[in-house]
Structures are given as structure tokens and as C-alpha cells.
Protein backbone atom coordinates (compact mmCIF):
# COMPACT_ATOMS: atom_id res chain seq x y z
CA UNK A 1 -4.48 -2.94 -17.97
CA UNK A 2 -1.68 -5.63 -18.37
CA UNK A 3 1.73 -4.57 -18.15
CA UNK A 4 0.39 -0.79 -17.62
CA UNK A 5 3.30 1.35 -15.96
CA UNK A 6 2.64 4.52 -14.41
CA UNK A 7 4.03 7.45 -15.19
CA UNK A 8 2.94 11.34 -13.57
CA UNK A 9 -0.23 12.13 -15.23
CA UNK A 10 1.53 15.83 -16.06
CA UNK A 11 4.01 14.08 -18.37
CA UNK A 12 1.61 11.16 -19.84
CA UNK A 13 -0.51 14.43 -20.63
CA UNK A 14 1.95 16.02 -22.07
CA UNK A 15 3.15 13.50 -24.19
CA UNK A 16 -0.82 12.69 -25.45
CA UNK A 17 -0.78 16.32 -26.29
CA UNK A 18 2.65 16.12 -28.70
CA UNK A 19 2.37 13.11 -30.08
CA UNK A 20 -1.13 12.06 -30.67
CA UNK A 21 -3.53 15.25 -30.13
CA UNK A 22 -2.10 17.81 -32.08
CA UNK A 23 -1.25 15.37 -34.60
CA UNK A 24 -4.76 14.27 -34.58
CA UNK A 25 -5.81 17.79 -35.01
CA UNK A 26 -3.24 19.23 -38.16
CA UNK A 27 -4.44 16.52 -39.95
CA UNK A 28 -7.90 17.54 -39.91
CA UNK A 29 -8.08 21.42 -39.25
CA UNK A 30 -4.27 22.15 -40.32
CA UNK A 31 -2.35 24.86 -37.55
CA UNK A 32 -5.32 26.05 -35.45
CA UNK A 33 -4.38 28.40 -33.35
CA UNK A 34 -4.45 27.27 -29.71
CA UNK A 35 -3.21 26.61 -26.19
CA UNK A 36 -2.52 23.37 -24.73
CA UNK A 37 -2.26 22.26 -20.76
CA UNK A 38 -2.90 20.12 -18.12
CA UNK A 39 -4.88 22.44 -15.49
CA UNK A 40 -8.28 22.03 -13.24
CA UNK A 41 -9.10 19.27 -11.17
CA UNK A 42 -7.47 16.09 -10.78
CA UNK A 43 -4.61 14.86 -8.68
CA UNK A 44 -2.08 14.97 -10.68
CA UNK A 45 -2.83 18.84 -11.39
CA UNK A 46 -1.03 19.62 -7.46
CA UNK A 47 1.59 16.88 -8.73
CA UNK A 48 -0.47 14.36 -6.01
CA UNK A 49 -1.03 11.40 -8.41
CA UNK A 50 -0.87 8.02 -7.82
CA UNK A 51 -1.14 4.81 -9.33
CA UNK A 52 -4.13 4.90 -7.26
CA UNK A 53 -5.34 7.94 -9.33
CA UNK A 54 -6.22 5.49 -12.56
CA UNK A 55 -9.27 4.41 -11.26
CA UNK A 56 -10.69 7.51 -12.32
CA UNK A 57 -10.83 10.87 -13.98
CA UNK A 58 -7.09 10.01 -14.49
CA UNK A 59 -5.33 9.49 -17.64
CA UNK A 60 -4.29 10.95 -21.17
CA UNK A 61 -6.22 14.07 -20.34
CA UNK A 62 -5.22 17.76 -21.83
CA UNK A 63 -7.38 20.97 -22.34
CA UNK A 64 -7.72 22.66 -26.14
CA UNK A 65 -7.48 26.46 -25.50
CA UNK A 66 -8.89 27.87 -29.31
CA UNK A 67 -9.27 31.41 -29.75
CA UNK A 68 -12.09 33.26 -28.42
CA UNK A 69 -14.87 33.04 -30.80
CA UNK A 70 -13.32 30.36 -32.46
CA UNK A 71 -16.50 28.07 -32.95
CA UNK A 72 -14.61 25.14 -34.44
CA UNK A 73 -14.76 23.51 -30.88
CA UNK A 74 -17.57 20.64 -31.41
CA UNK A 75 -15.86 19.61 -34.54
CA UNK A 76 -12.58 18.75 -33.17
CA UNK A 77 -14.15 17.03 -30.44
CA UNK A 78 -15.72 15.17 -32.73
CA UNK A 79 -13.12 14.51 -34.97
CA UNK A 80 -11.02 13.46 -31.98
CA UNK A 81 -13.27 10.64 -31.27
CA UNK A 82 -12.61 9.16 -34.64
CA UNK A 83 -8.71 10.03 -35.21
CA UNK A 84 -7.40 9.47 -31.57
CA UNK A 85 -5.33 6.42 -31.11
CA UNK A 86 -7.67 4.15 -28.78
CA UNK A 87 -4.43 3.66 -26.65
CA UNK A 88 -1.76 5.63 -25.90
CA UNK A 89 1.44 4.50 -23.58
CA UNK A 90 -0.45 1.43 -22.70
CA UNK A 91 -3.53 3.92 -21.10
CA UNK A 92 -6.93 3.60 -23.03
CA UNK A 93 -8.02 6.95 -24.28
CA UNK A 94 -11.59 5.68 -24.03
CA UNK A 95 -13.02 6.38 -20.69
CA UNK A 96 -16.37 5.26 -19.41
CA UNK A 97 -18.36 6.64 -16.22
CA UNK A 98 -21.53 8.73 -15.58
CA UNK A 99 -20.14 11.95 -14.42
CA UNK A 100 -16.72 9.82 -13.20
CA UNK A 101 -15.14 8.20 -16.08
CA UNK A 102 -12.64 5.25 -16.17
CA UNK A 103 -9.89 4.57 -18.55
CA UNK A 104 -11.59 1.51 -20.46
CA UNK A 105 -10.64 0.19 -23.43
CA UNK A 106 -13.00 0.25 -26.53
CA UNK A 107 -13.15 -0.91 -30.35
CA UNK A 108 -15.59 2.03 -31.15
CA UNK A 109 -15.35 5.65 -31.27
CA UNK A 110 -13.18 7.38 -28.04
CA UNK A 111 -15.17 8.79 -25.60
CA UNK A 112 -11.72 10.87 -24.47
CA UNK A 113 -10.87 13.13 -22.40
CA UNK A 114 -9.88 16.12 -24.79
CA UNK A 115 -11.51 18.97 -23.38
CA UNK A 116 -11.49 21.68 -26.50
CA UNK A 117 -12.97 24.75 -25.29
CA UNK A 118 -12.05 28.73 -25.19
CA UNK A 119 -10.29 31.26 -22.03
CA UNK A 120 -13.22 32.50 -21.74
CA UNK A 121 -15.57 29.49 -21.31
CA UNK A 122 -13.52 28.06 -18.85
CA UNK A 123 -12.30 30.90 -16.85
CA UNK A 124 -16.01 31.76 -17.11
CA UNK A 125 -17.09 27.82 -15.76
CA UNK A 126 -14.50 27.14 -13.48
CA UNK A 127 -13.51 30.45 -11.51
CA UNK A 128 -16.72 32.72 -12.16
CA UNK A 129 -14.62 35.20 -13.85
CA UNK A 130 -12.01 36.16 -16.56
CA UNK A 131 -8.77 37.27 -14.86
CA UNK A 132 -7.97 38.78 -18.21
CA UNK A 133 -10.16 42.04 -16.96
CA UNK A 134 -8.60 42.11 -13.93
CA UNK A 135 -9.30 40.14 -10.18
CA UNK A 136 -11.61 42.03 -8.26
CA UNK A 137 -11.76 41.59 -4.36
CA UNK A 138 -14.74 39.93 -4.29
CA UNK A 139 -12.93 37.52 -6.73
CA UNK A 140 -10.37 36.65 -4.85
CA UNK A 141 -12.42 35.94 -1.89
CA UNK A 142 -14.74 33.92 -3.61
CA UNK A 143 -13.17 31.55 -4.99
CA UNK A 144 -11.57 28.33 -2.90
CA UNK A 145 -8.08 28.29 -2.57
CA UNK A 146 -8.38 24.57 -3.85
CA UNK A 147 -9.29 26.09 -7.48
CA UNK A 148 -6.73 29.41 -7.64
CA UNK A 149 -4.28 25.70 -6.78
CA UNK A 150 -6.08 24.19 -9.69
CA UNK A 151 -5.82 26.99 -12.01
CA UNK A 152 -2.11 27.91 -11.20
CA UNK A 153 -1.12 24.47 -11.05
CA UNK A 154 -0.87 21.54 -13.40
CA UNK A 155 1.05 22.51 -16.53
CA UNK A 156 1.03 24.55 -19.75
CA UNK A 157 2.32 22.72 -23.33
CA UNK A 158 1.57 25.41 -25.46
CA UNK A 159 0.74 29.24 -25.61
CA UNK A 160 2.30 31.19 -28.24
CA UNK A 161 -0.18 34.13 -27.17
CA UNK A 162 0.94 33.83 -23.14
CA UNK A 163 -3.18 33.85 -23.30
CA UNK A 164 -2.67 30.96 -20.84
CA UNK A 165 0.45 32.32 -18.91
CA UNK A 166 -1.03 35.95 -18.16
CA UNK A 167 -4.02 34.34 -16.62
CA UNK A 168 -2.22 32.17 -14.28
CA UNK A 169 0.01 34.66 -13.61
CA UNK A 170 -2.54 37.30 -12.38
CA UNK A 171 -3.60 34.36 -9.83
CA UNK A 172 -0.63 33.34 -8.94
CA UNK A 173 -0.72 34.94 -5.50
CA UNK A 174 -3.32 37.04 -3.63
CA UNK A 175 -2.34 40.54 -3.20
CA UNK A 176 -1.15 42.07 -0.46
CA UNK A 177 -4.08 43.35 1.28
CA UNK A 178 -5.64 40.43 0.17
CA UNK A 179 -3.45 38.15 1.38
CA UNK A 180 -3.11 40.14 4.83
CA UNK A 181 -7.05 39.80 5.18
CA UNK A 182 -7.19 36.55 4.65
CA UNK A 183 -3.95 35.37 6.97
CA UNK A 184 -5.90 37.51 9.79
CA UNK A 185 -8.45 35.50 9.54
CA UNK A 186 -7.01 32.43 9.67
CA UNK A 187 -5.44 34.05 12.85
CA UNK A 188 -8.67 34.62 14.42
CA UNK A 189 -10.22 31.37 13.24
CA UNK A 190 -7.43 29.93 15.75
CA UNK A 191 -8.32 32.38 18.94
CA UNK A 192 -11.84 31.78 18.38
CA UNK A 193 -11.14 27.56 19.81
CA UNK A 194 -7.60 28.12 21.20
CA UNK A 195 -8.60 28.16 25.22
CA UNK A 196 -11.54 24.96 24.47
CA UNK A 197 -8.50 22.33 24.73
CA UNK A 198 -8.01 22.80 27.97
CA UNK A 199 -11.65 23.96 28.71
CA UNK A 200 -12.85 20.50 27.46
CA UNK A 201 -10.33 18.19 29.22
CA UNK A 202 -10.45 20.40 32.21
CA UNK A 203 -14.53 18.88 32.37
CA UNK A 204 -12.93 15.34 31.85
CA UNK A 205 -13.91 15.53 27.81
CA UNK A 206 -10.98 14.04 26.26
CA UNK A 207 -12.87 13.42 23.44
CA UNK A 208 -14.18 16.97 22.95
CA UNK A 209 -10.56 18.49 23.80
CA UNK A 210 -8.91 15.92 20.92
CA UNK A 211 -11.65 17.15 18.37
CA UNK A 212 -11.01 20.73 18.84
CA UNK A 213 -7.22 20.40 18.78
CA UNK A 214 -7.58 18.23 15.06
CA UNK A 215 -9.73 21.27 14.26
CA UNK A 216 -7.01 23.41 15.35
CA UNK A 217 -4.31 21.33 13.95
CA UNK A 218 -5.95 21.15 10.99
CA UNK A 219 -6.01 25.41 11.23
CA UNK A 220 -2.32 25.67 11.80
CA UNK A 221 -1.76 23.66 8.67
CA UNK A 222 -3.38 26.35 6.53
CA UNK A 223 -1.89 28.74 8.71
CA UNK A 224 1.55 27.65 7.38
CA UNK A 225 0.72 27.16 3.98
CA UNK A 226 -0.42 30.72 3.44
CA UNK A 227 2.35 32.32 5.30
CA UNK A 228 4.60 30.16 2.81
CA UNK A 229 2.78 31.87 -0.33
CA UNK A 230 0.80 28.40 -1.36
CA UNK A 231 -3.27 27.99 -1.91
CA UNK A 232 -4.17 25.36 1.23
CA UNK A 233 -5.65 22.50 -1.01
CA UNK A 234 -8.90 20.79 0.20
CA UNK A 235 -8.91 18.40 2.80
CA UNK A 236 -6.95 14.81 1.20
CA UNK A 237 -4.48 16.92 -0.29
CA UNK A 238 -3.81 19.45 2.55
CA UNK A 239 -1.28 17.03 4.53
CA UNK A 240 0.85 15.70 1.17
CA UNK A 241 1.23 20.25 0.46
CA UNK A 242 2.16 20.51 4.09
CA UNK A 243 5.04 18.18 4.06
CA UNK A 244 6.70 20.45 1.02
CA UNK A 245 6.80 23.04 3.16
CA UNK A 246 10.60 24.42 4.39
CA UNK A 247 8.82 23.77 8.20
CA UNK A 248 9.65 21.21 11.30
CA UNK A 249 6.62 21.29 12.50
CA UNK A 250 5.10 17.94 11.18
CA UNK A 251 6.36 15.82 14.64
CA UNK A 252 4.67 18.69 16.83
CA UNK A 253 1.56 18.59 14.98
CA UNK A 254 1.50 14.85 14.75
CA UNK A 255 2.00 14.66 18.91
CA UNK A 256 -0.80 16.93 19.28
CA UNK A 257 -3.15 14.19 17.35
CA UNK A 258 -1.24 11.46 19.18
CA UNK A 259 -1.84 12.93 22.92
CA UNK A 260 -4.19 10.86 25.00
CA UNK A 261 -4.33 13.77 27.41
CA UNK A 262 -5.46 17.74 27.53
CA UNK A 263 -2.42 18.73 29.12
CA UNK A 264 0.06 16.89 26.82
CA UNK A 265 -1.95 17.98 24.03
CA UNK A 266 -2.35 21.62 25.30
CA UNK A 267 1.53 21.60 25.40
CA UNK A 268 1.86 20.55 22.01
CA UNK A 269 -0.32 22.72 20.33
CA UNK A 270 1.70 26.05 22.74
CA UNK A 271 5.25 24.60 21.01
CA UNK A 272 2.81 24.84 16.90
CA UNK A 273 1.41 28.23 18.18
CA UNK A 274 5.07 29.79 19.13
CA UNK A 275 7.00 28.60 15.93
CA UNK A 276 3.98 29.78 13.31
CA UNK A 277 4.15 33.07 15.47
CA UNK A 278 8.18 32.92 15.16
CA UNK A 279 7.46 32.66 11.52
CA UNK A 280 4.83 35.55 11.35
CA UNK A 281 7.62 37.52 12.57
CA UNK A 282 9.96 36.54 9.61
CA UNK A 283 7.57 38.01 6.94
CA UNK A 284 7.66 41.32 8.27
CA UNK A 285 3.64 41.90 7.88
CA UNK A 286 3.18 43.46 10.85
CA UNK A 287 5.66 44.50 13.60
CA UNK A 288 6.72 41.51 15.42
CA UNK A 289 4.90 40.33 18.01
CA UNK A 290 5.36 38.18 21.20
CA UNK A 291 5.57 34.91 20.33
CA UNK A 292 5.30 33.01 23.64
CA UNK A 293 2.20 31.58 25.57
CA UNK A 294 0.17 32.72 28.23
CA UNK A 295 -3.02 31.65 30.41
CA UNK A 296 -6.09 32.48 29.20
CA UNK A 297 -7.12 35.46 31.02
CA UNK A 298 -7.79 34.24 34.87
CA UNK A 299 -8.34 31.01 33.09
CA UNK A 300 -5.00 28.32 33.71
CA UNK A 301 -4.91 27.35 29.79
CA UNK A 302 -1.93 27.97 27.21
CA UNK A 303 -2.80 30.60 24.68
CA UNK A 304 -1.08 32.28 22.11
CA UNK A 305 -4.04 35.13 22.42
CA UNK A 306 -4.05 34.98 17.88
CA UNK A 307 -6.46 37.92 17.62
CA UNK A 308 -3.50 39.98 18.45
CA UNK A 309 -2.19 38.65 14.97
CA UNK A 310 -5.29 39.29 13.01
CA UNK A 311 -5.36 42.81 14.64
CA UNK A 312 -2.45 43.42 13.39
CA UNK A 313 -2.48 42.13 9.75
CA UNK A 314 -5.57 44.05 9.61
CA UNK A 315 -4.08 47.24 10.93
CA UNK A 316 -1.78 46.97 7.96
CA UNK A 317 -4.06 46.77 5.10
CA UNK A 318 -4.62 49.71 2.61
CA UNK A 319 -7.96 48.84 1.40
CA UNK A 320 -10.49 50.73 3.77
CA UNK A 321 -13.49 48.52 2.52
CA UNK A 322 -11.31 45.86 3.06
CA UNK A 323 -9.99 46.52 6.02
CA UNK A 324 -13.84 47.32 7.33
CA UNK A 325 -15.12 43.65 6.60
CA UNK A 326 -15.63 41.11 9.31
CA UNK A 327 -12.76 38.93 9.96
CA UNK A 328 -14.89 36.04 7.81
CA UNK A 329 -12.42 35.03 5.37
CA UNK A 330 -12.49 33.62 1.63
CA UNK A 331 -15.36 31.10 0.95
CA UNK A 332 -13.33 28.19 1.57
CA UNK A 333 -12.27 29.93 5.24
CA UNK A 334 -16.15 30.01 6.47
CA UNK A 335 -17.34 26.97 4.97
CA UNK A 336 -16.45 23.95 3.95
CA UNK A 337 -19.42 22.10 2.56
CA UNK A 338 -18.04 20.52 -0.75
CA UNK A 339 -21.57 21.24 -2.35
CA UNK A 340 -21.24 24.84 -1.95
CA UNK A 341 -17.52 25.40 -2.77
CA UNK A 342 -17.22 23.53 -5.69
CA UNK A 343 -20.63 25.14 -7.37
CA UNK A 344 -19.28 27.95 -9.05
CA UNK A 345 -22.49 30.56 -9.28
CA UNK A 346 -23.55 29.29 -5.76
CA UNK A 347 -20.18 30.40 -3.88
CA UNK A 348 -19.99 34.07 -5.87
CA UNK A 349 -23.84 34.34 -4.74
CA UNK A 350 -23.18 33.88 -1.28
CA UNK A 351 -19.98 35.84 -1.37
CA UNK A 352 -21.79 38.78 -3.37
CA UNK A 353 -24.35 38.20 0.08
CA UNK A 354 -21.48 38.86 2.54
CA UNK A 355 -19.99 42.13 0.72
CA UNK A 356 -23.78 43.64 1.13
């Protein structure tokens, strides 16, 4: 694409939407009632994108929110591939790909990426559920935090109705019992591999004792991205939402990947366990709790002892069915096979499993 500049896909979208989409639309259906946006997957949804991004699923991209029962879906879309300008700001609106589709110019009709559906269809395809009627537990729970960053994020263009607005609202943070439940179990996710740092270097496995404190680096992360009130994206995001955070703990965490030894690392990780304790404290969940490092029982490693955490989050939670279920977590806190998260009926199956 000669001379192509880019621009944030939010605002190229934005700008397809005004000045060639709806356009494209009056002219053919006259003022349909609708919502417009820019939400789902795709970098530049979490405000991520690149010029790397273009070489796919990136581009003049928006979503078509008709009414509910409107049927007249399949005949914009098809009207859309006729009527669309084949370029727009120097981007092709063609885009070619099995499954993964490319920006790529054309002569012939636009294979675009104008998805025109209804709430209801894609509430339905991409979260399971319609937070119009409400956001069960098992809802919240079973969906990633990667999507509830998906669905929140990105941005809306148009929605006269608020259909749009309420929706994202409603998800726009976990409740508080919810949220309690799952920062306790991102608390106990910690204690469970807290003590193997030292454990595995003490045996001379430096390489086992660096891959548990990534894992628990990697834990910590999360950790501070819920306490802060934002969805933990999935894995080549989480680092890029970490560094917006209001936090100094980047250097810490980065020495604790940078140590060539347990004990250097094992200090490290103490300095990330005190300050996300500190900052437990600050939110007032629980009363506050010592912050400070200890052995491990009889055992000479440096551990904040987290269950004491989830105990206490737990403790705190109104919900007695809630506060009943094994410290587990959301889907995306117990497993982290891409196949499973991002297949919508799978992870409500397996979640509906866990609440038996």
C-alpha cells in the first residue's frame, strides 16, 4: 500500500463509519435504525494497534447494530459489497484471507469488513449471553476477562437507543462479590508456587526456580490489573495494559526475570509481593493485613503466605454460594488453553460443570 499512513484503527473506523458506511447505507435503505462501533477482537479494540496490526484482521472495520428482529441484515451486507468505496484513507476495504483476512485491493465486489448484525446475535455469539437480562454469576465467571476487555472496549459511533451503552455498562466491572472472589483467587493462585523459587534453586534448578517466578511474575501482573479495576488481557497484550497502570513496579518485576540466581530472584519477587499487598491495603476489601515477608514455615524461603489474602477477600463476600465455591477462579484463571477460552459454548459448558 504505497504512501499508506497509519492512523489508530478506532478513528480510521470511525471515520469509515461517517463518511462512507452510513452513507452507503441511506442511500439504499434510507434512516435504518441502528448502532454503530468498533468493539470485539482486534488490537486496536484495547487501543494496542500498530502499523504492524495491517497485516491482518485490521482495517476500515465497524459493526451494524439493527434492531432486534430487524431481518434487513443480509441485504445491507450485500448492498455494501456493491456501494462501498473500494478504498478508503488509502486502506482497501476489500480484504482477502480464509478465516484471517488482509486488506487487499480489488476491482470487483468488496469482500469488507462491515459486520451488520443485531444485540442479540452478537451478545448471544460472542459472550454466551445477553447482558440486557441481567449478568448472572455463572456469567461473569465464564467468560475471559480478554472478552468483558473486548466488549467494554473499542468504541461506540452511534446509539440513539443507549442499546449499545447499557450493555457495556452492565460489564463494565465485576461486582463486588464477584470481583472479591475472583481477586482471592488470584491470591491463592500466588501461595499455591510462592515457596518453589527457592525450593527449586535451593536443589541447584535455576532453570525450574526462573520458570516458576515468570509464572509468578506473570500472576502479579494480573494481580495488579484487577486490583486497579481493569480486565487482565490475554497473554501479548497483558504487558502493554500493565504499563498504564498508576504502579512502579515494572523495574521489580523486570529484575525478577533478569536474576540469574534463586536468591536474587527470591528477593525480587518479596519487594512485588509487599507493594501489591501495600496496595491490597489501599482498597479497603478486607482489613489490612501484614504486608511484609516471612520464611516459609521451618522452610528458609521469602513468603508473603497470599492465602491469608484470599481468606480474607473471601470472608468478605455476601454471596453464600459464592462464597462456598472452591477458590478456582473465572475460566480464564484455571485455564488458559486458547482453544477452550475463545469457544464460546465450550467455556459456559465447562463452567456450568464446575457450579455442579
Amino acid at each position: 500500500m504505497i504512501g499508506w499512513v497509519f492512523i489508530p484503527g478506532l478513528e480510521l473506523s470511525r471515520r469509515f463509519y461517517r463518511e462512507a458506511v452510513w452513507p452507503a447505507v441511506v442511500a439504499r435503505f434510507g434512516d435504518v435504525p441502528h448502532s454503530a462501533a468498533r468493539v470485539g477482537g482486534g488490537s486496536e479494540v484495547l487501543g494496542f494497534d500498530t502499523a504492524r496490526s495491517a497485516d491482518h484482521e485490521w482495517g476500515p472495520r465497524v459493526q451494524l447494530f439493527l434492531a432486534d428482529g430487524d431481518d434487513r441484515g443480509p441485504a445491507i451486507h450485500a448492498a455494501l459489497r456493491e456501494d462501498l468505496p473500494k478504498e478508503f484513507l488509502g486502506h482497501p476495504t476489500h480484504f482477502v484471507g480464509d478465516g484471517i483476512g488482509v486488506m487487499t485491493p480489488t476491482n470487483g465486489p468488496v469482500d469488507h469488513r462491515v459486520e451488520v448484525t443485531t444485540p442479540a446475535a452478537w451478545f448471544a455469539a460472542h459472550l454466551g449471553f445477553d447482558p440486557r437480562a441481567g449478568v448472572s454469576t455463572a456469567d461473569w465467571l465464564g467468560t475471559p476477562a480478554q472478552t468483558l476487555a473486548e466488549v467494554t472496549g473499542g468504541a461506540v459511533f452511534h446509539d440513539p437507543s443507549g442499546v449499545l451503552s447499557d450493555a457495556r455498562e452492565r460489564l463494565a466491572w465485576y461486582p463486588d462479590d464477584v470481583w472479591r472472589y475472583v481477586l482471592a483467587c488470584q491470591w491463592q493462585r500466588l501461595g499455591q508456587e510462592e515457596a518453589f523459587v527457592g525450593r527449586c534453586g535451593e536443589v541447584g534448578d535455576e532453570l525450574g526456580s526462573a520458570i516458576v517466578a515468570a509464572r509468578q511474575v506473570r500472576d502479579l501482573v494480573r494481580l495488579a490489573l484487577l486490583a486497579h479495576r481493569r480486565y487482565p488481557p490475554y497473554a501479548k497484550w497483558l504487558g502493554s495494559a500493565f504499563r498504564l497502570l498508576p504502579t512502579d513496579l515494572a523495574p521489580v518485576l523486570r529484575a525478577v526475570l533478569a536474576a540469574t540466581d534463586w536468591h536474587t530472584r527470591e528477593a525480587h519477587l518479596a519487594a512485588a509481593y509487599t507493594a501489591l499487598a501495600e496496595a491490597h491495603n489501599a482498597l479497603g476489601l478486607t482489613a489490612p493485613l501484614d504486608p511484609s515477608t516471612g520464611p516459609y514455615h521451618h522452610r528458609p524461603y521469602r513468603v508473603l503466605r497470599t492465602d491469608r489474602f484470599a481468606r480474607a477477600l473471601i470472608d468478605g463476600i455476601t454471596d453464600p454460594a459464592l462464597r462456598r465455591r472452591p477458590l478456582i477462579g473465572a475460566i480464564d484463571q484455571f485455564a488458559d488453553n486458547t482453544d477452550l477460552v475463545s469457544n464460546v459454548p465450550l467455556r459456559r459448558n465447562v463452567l456450568r460443570h464446575s457450579f455442579e
